[in-house]
C-alpha atoms as a PDB file:
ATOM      1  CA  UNK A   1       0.000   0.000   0.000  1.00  0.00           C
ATOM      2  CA  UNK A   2       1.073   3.577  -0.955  1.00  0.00           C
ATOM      3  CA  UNK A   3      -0.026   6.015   1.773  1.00  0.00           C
ATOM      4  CA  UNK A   4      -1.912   8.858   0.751  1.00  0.00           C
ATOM      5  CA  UNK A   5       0.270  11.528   0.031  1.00  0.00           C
ATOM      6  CA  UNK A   6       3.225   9.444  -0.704  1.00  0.00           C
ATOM      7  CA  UNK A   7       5.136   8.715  -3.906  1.00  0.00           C
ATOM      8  CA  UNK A   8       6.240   5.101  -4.485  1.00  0.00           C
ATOM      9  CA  UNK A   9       9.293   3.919  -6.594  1.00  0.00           C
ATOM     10  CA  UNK A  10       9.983   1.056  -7.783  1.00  0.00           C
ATOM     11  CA  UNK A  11      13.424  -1.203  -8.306  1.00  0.00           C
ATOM     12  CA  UNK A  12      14.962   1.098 -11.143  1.00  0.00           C
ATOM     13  CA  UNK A  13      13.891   4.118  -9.880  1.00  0.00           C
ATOM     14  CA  UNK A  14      16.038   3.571  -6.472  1.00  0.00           C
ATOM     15  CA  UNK A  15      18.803   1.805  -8.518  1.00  0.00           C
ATOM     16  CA  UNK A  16      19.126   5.333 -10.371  1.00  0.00           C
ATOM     17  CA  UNK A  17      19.142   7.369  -7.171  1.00  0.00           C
ATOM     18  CA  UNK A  18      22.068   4.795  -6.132  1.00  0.00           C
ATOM     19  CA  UNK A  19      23.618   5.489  -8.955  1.00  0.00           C
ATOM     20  CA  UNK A  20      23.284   1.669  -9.692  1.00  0.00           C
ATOM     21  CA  UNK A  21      21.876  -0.839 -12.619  1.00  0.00           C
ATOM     22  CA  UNK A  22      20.539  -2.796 -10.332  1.00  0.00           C
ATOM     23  CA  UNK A  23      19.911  -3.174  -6.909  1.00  0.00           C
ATOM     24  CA  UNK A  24      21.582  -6.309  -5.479  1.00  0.00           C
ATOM     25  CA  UNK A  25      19.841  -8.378  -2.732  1.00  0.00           C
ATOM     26  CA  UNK A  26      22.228  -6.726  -0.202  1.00  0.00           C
ATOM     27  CA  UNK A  27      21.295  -3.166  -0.604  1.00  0.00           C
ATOM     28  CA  UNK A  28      18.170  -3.766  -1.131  1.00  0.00           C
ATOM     29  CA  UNK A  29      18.160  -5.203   2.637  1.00  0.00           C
ATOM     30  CA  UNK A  30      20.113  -2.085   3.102  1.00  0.00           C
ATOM     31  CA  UNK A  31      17.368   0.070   2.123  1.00  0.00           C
ATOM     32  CA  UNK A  32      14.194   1.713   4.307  1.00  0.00           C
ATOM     33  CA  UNK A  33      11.738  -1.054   4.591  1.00  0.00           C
ATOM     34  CA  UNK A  34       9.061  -0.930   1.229  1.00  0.00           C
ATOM     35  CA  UNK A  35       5.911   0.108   1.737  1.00  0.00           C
ATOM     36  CA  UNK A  36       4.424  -2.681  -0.626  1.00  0.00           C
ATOM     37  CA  UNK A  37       2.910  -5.564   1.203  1.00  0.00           C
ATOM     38  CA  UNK A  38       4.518  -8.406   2.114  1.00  0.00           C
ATOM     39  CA  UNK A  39       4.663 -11.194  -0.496  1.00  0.00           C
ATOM     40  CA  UNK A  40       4.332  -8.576  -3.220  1.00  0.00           C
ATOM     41  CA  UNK A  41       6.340  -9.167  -6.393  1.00  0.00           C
ATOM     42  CA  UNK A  42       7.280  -5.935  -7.303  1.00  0.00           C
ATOM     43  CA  UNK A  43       9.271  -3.841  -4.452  1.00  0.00           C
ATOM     44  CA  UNK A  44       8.275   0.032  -4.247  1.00  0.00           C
ATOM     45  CA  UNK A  45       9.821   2.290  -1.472  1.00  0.00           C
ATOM     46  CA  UNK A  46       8.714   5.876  -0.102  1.00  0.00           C
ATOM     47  CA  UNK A  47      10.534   8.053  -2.460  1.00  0.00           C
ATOM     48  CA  UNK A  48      11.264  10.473   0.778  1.00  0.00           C
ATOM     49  CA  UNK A  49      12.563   7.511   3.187  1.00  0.00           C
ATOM     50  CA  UNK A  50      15.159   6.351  -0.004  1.00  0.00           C
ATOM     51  CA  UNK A  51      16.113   9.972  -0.743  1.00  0.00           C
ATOM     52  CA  UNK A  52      16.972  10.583   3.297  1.00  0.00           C
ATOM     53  CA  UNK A  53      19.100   7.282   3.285  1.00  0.00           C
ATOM     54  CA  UNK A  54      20.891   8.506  -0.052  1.00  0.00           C
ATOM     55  CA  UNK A  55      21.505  11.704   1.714  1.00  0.00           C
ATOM     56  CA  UNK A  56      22.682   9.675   4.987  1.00  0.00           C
ATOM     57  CA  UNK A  57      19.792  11.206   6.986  1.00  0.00           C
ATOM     58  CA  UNK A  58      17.866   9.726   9.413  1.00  0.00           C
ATOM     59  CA  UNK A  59      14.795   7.903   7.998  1.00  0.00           C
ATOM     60  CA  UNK A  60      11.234  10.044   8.163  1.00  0.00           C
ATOM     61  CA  UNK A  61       8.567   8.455   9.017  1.00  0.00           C
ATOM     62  CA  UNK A  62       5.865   8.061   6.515  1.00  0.00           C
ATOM     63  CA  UNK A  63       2.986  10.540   9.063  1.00  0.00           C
ATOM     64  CA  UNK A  64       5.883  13.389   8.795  1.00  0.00           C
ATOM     65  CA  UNK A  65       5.086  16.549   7.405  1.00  0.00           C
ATOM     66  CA  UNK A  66       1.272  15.898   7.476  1.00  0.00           C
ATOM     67  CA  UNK A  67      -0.911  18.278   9.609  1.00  0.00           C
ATOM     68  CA  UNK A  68      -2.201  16.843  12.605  1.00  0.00           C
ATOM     69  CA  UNK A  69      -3.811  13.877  11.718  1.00  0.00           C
ATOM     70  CA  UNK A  70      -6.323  13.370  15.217  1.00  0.00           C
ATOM     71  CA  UNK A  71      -7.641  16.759  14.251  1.00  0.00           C
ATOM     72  CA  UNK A  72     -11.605  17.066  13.755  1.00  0.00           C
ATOM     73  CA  UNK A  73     -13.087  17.732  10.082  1.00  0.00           C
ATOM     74  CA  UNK A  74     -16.454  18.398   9.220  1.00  0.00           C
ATOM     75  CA  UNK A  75     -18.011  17.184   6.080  1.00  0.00           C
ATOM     76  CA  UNK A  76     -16.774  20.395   4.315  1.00  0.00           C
ATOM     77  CA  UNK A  77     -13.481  20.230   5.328  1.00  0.00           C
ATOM     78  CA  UNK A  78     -13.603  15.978   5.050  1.00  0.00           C
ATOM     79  CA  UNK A  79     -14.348  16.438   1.403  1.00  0.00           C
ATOM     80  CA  UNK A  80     -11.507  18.959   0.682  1.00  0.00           C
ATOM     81  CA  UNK A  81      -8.945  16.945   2.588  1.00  0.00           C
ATOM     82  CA  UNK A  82      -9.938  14.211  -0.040  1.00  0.00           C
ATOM     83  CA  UNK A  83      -7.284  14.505  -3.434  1.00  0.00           C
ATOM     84  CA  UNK A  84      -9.741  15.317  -6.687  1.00  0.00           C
ATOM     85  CA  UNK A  85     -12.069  16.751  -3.835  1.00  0.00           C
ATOM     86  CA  UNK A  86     -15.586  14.974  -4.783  1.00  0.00           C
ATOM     87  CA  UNK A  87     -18.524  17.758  -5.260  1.00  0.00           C
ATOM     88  CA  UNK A  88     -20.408  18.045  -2.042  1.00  0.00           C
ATOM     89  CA  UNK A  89     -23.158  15.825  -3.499  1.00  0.00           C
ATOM     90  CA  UNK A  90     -21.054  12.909  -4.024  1.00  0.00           C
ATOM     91  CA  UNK A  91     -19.471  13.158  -0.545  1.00  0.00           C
ATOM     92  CA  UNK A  92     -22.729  12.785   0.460  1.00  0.00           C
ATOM     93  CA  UNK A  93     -23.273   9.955  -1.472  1.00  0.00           C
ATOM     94  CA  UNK A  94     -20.219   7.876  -0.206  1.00  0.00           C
ATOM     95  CA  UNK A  95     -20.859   8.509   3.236  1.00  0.00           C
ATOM     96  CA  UNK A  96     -24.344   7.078   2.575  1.00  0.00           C
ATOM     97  CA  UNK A  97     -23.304   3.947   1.030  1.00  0.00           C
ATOM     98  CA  UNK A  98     -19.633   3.608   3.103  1.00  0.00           C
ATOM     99  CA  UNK A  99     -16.984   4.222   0.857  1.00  0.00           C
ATOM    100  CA  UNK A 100     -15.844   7.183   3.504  1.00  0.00           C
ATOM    101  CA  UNK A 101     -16.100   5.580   6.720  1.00  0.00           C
ATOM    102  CA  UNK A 102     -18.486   6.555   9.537  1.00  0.00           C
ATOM    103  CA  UNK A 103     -17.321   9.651  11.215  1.00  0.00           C
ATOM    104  CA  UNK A 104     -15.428   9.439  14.092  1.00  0.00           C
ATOM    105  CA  UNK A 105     -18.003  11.677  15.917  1.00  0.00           C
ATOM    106  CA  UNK A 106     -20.952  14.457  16.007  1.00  0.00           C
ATOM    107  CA  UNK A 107     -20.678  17.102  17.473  1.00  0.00           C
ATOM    108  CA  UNK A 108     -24.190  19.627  18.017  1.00  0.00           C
ATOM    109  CA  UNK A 109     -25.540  17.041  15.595  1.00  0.00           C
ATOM    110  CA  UNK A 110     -22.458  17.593  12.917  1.00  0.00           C
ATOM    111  CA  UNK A 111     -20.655  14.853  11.903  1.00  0.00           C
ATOM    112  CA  UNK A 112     -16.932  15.240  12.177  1.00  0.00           C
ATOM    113  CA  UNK A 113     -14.175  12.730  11.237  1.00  0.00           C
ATOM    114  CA  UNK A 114     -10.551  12.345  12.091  1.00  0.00           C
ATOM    115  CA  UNK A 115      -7.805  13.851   9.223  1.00  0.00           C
ATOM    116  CA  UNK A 116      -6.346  10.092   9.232  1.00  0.00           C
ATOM    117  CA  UNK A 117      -9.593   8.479   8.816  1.00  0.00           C
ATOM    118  CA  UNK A 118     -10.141  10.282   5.810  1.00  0.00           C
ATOM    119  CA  UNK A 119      -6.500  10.261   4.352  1.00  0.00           C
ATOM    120  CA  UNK A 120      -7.257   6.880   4.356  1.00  0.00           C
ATOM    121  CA  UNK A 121      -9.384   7.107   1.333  1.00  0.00           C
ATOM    122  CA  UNK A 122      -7.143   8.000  -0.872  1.00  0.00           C
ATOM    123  CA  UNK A 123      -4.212   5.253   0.219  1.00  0.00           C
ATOM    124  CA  UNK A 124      -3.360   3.460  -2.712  1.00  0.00           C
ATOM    125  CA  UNK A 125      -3.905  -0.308  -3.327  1.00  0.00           C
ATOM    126  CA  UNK A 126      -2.164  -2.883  -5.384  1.00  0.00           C
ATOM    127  CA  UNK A 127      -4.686  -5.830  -6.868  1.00  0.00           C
ATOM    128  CA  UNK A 128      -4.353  -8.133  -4.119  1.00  0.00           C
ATOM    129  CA  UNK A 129      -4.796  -5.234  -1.646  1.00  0.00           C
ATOM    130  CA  UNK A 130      -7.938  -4.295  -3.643  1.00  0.00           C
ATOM    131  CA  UNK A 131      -9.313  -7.473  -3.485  1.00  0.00           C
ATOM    132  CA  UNK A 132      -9.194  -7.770   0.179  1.00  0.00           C
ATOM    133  CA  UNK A 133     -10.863  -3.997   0.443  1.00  0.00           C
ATOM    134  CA  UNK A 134     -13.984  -5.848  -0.707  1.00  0.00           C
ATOM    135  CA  UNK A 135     -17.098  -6.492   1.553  1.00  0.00           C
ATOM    136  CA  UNK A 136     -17.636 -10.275   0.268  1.00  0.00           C
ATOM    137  CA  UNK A 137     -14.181 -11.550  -1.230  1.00  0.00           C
ATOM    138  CA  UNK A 138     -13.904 -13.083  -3.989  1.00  0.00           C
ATOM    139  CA  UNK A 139     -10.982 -15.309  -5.166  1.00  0.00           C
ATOM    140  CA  UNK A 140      -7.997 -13.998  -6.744  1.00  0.00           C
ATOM    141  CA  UNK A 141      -8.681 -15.509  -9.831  1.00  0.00           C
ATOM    142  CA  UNK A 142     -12.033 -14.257 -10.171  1.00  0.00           C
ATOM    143  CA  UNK A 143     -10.966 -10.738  -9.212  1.00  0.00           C
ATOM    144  CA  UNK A 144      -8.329 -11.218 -11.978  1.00  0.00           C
ATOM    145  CA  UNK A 145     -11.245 -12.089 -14.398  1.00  0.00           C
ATOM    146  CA  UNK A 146     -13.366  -9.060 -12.827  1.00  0.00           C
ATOM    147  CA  UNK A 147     -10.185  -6.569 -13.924  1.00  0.00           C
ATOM    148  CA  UNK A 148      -9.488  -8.709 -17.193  1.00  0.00           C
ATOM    149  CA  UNK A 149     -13.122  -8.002 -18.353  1.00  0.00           C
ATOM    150  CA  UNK A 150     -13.047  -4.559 -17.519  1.00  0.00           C
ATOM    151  CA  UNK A 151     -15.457  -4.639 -14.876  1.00  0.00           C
ATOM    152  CA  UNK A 152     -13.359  -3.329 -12.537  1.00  0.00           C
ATOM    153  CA  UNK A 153     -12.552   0.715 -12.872  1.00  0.00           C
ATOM    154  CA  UNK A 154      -9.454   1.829 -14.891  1.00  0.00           C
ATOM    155  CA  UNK A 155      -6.507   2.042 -11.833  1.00  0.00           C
ATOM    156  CA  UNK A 156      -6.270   5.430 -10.268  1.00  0.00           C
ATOM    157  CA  UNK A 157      -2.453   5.164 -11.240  1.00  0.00           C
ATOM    158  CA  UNK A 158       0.544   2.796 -12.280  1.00  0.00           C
ATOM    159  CA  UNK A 159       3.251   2.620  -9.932  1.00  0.00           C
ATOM    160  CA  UNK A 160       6.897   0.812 -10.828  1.00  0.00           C
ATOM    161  CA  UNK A 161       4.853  -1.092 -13.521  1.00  0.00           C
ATOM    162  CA  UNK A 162       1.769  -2.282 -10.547  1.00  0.00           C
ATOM    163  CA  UNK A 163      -1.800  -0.764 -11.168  1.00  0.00           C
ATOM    164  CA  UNK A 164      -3.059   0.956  -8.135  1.00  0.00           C
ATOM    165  CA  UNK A 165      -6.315   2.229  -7.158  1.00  0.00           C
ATOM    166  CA  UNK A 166      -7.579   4.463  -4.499  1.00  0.00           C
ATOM    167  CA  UNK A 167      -9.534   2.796  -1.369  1.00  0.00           C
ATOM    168  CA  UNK A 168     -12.508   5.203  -2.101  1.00  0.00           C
ATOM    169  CA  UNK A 169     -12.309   4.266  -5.850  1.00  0.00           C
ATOM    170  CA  UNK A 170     -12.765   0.554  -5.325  1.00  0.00           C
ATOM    171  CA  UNK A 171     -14.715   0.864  -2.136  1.00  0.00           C
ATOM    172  CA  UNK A 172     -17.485   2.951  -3.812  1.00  0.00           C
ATOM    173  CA  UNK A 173     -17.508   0.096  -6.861  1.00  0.00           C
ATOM    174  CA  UNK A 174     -18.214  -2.397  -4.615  1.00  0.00           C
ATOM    175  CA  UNK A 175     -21.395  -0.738  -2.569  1.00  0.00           C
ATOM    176  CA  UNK A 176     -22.686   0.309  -6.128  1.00  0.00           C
ATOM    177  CA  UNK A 177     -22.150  -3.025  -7.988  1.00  0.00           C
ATOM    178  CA  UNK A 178     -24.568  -4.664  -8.988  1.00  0.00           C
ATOM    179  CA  UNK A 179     -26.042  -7.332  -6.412  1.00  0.00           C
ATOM    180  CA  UNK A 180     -24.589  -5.030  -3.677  1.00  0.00           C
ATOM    181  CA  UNK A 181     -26.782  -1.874  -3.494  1.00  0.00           C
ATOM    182  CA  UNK A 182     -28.254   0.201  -6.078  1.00  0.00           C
ATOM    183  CA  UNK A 183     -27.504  -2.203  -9.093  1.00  0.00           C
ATOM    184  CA  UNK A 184     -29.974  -4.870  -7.217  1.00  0.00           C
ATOM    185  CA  UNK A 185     -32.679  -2.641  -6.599  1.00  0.00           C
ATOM    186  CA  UNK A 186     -35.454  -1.704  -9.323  1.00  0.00           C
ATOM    187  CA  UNK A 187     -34.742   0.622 -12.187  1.00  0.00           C
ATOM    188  CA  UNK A 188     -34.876   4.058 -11.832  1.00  0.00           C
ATOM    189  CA  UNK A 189     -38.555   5.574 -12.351  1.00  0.00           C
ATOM    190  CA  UNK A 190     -40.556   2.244 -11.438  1.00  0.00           C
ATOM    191  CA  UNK A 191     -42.811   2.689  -8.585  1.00  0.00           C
ATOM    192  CA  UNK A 192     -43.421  -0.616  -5.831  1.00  0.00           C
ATOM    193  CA  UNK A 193     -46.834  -1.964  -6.327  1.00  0.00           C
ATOM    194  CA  UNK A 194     -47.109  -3.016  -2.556  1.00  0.00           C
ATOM    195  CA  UNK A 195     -45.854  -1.442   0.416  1.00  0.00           C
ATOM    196  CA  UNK A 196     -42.909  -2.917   2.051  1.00  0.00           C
ATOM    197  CA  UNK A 197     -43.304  -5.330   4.731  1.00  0.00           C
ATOM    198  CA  UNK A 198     -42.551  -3.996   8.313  1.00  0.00           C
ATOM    199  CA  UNK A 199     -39.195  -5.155   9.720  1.00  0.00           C
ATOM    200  CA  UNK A 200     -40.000  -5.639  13.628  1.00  0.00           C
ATOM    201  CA  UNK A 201     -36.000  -6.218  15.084  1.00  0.00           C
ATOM    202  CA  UNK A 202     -35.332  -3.034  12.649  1.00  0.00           C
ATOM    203  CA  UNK A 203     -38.126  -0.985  14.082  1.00  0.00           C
ATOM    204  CA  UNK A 204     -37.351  -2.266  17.779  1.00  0.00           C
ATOM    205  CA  UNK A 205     -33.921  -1.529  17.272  1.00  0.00           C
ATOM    206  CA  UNK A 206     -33.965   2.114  16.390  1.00  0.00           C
ATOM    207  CA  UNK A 207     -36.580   2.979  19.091  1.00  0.00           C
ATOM    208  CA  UNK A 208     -33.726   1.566  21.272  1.00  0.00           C
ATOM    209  CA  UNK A 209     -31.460   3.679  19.740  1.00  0.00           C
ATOM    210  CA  UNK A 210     -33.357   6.627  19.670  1.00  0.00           C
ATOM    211  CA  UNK A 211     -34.459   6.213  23.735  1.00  0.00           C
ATOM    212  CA  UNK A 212     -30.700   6.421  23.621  1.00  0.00           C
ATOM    213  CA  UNK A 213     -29.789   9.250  21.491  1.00  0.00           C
ATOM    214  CA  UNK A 214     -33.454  11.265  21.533  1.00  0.00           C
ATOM    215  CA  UNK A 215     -31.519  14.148  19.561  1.00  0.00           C
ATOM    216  CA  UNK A 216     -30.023  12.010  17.265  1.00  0.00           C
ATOM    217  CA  UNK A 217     -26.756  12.266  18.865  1.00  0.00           C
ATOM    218  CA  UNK A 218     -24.085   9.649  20.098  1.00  0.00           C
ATOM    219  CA  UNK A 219     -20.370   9.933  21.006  1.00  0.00           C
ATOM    220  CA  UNK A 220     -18.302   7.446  18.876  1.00  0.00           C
ATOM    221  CA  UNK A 221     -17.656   5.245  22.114  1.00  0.00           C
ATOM    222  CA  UNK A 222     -21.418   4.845  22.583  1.00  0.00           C
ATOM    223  CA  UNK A 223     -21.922   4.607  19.072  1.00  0.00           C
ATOM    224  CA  UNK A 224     -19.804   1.980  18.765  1.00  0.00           C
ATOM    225  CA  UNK A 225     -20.595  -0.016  22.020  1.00  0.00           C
ATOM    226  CA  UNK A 226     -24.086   0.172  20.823  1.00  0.00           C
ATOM    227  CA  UNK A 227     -23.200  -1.307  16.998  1.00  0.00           C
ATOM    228  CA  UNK A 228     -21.270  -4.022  18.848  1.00  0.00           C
ATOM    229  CA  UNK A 229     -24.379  -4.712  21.290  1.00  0.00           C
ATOM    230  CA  UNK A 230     -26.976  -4.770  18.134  1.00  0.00           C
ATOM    231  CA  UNK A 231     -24.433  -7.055  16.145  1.00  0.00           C
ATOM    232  CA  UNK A 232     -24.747  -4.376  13.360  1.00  0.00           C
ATOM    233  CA  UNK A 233     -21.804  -1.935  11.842  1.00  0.00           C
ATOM    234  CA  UNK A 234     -21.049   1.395  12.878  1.00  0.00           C
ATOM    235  CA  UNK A 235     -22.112   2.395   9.228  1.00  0.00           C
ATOM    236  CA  UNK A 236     -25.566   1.268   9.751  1.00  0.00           C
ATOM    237  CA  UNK A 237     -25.890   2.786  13.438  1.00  0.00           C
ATOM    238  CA  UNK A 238     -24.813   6.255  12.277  1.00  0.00           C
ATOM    239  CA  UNK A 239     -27.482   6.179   9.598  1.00  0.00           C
ATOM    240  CA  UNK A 240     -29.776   5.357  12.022  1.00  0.00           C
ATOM    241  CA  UNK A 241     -28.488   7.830  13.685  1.00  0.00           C
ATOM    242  CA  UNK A 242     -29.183  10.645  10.563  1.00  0.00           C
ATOM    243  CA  UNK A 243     -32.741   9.070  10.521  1.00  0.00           C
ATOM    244  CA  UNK A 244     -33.499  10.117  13.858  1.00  0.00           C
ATOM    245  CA  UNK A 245     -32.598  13.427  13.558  1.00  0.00           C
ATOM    246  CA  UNK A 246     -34.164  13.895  10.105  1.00  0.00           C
ATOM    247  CA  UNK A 247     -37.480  13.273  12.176  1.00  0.00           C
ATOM    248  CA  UNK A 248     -36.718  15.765  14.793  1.00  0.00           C
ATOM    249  CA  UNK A 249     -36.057  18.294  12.091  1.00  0.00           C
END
């Protein structure tokens, strides 16, 4: 994985800054730990870790020089901190269906979310990291099929030879598939010809919650004791949540 806000280089890249054709198995072991995952077949480094041991320096870490990363955002600020800043609408959007994660709080009833819990959206992923990002894995053959066939989106970028995508990019595929969220529902325009039947553990469990949180509001400790109480995700409690105080509006 590539960090967001890093740059990644692969083998000839460092060889060059070495001044080298190659990089023997020796310096490599010499050299900053990658930041690829382990087991990956291509090697790519943090382009400011490799230039600091070049320069005999003492190694950054990979959080150094970003602003501080427990700080509060709201969504405004959230969708800014995002690279290719999504219009407000879309933000929206992938908070609804989870490809930004639930915020980290709400504060007076406004959601606010950690600086590293959004960075976190834009970290980049090799295939087999990709994979794994997905709600129900699939094999890595079939995922190899999925990209083969083009059903996949076009990688956010090609590092050292290895496509890459964005979490957000492949997390928002996979709650918009088809079979996962909107793709299985009914086409656009066509009205249901029956109401929908009641859901009594969904109804009982949101008057629980909102006997809880009356206004709508829960600290992310609660919030999260009561997801882990209800057996449900976080996700689904904070929309809850946004329910409840859509009614008290």
């Amino acid at each position: 994985m590539i960090p967001a806000g890093r740059t990644g280089l692969g083998t000839a890249e460092v060889a060059a800054l070495l001044n080298r054709k190659a990089l023997s198995r020796t310096v490599r072991e010499s050299l900053p730990a990658p930041i690829s995952r382990e087991g990956a077949r291509t090697f790519i480094w943090d382009a400011e870790q490799i230039k600091a041991h070049v320069a005999g320096d003492s190694i950054p870490e990979l959080s150094a020089g970003m602003p501080d990363t427990d700080e509060l955002l709201d969504a405004e600020r959230a969708r800014l901190e995002l690279q290719d800043a999504p219009t407000p609408e879309d933000f929206d959007a992938h908070v609804r269906d989870g490809s930004v994660p639930a915020p980290d709080t709400v504060i007076d009833g406004v959601p606010h979310w950690k600086r590293a819990t959004i960075r976190r959206c834009d970290d980049l992923l090799d295939r087999e990291e990709a994979r794994l990002e997905l709600r129900n894995q699939i094999t890595a053959g079939a995922w190899g099929s999925y990209i083969h066939e083009g059903r996949v989106p076009d990688p956010d970028t090609t590092v050292a030879g290895v496509p890459h995508w964005k979490r957000l990019t492949i997390r928002s595929w996979d709650a918009n598939r088809p079979g996962e969220r909107a793709g299985g529902g009914r086409p656009k325009g066509v009205k249901e010809t029956k109401p929908r039947a009641r859901n009594p553990e969904k109804e009982a469990r949101r008057a629980r919650l909102q006997e809880l949180a009356p206004d709508g509001e829960l600290p992310a400790p609660a919030l999260a004791k009561f997801a882990e109480a209800e057996g449900i995700s976080e996700r689904t409690v904070f929309r809850l949540l946004q329910s409840i105080r859509e009614a008290n509006a």
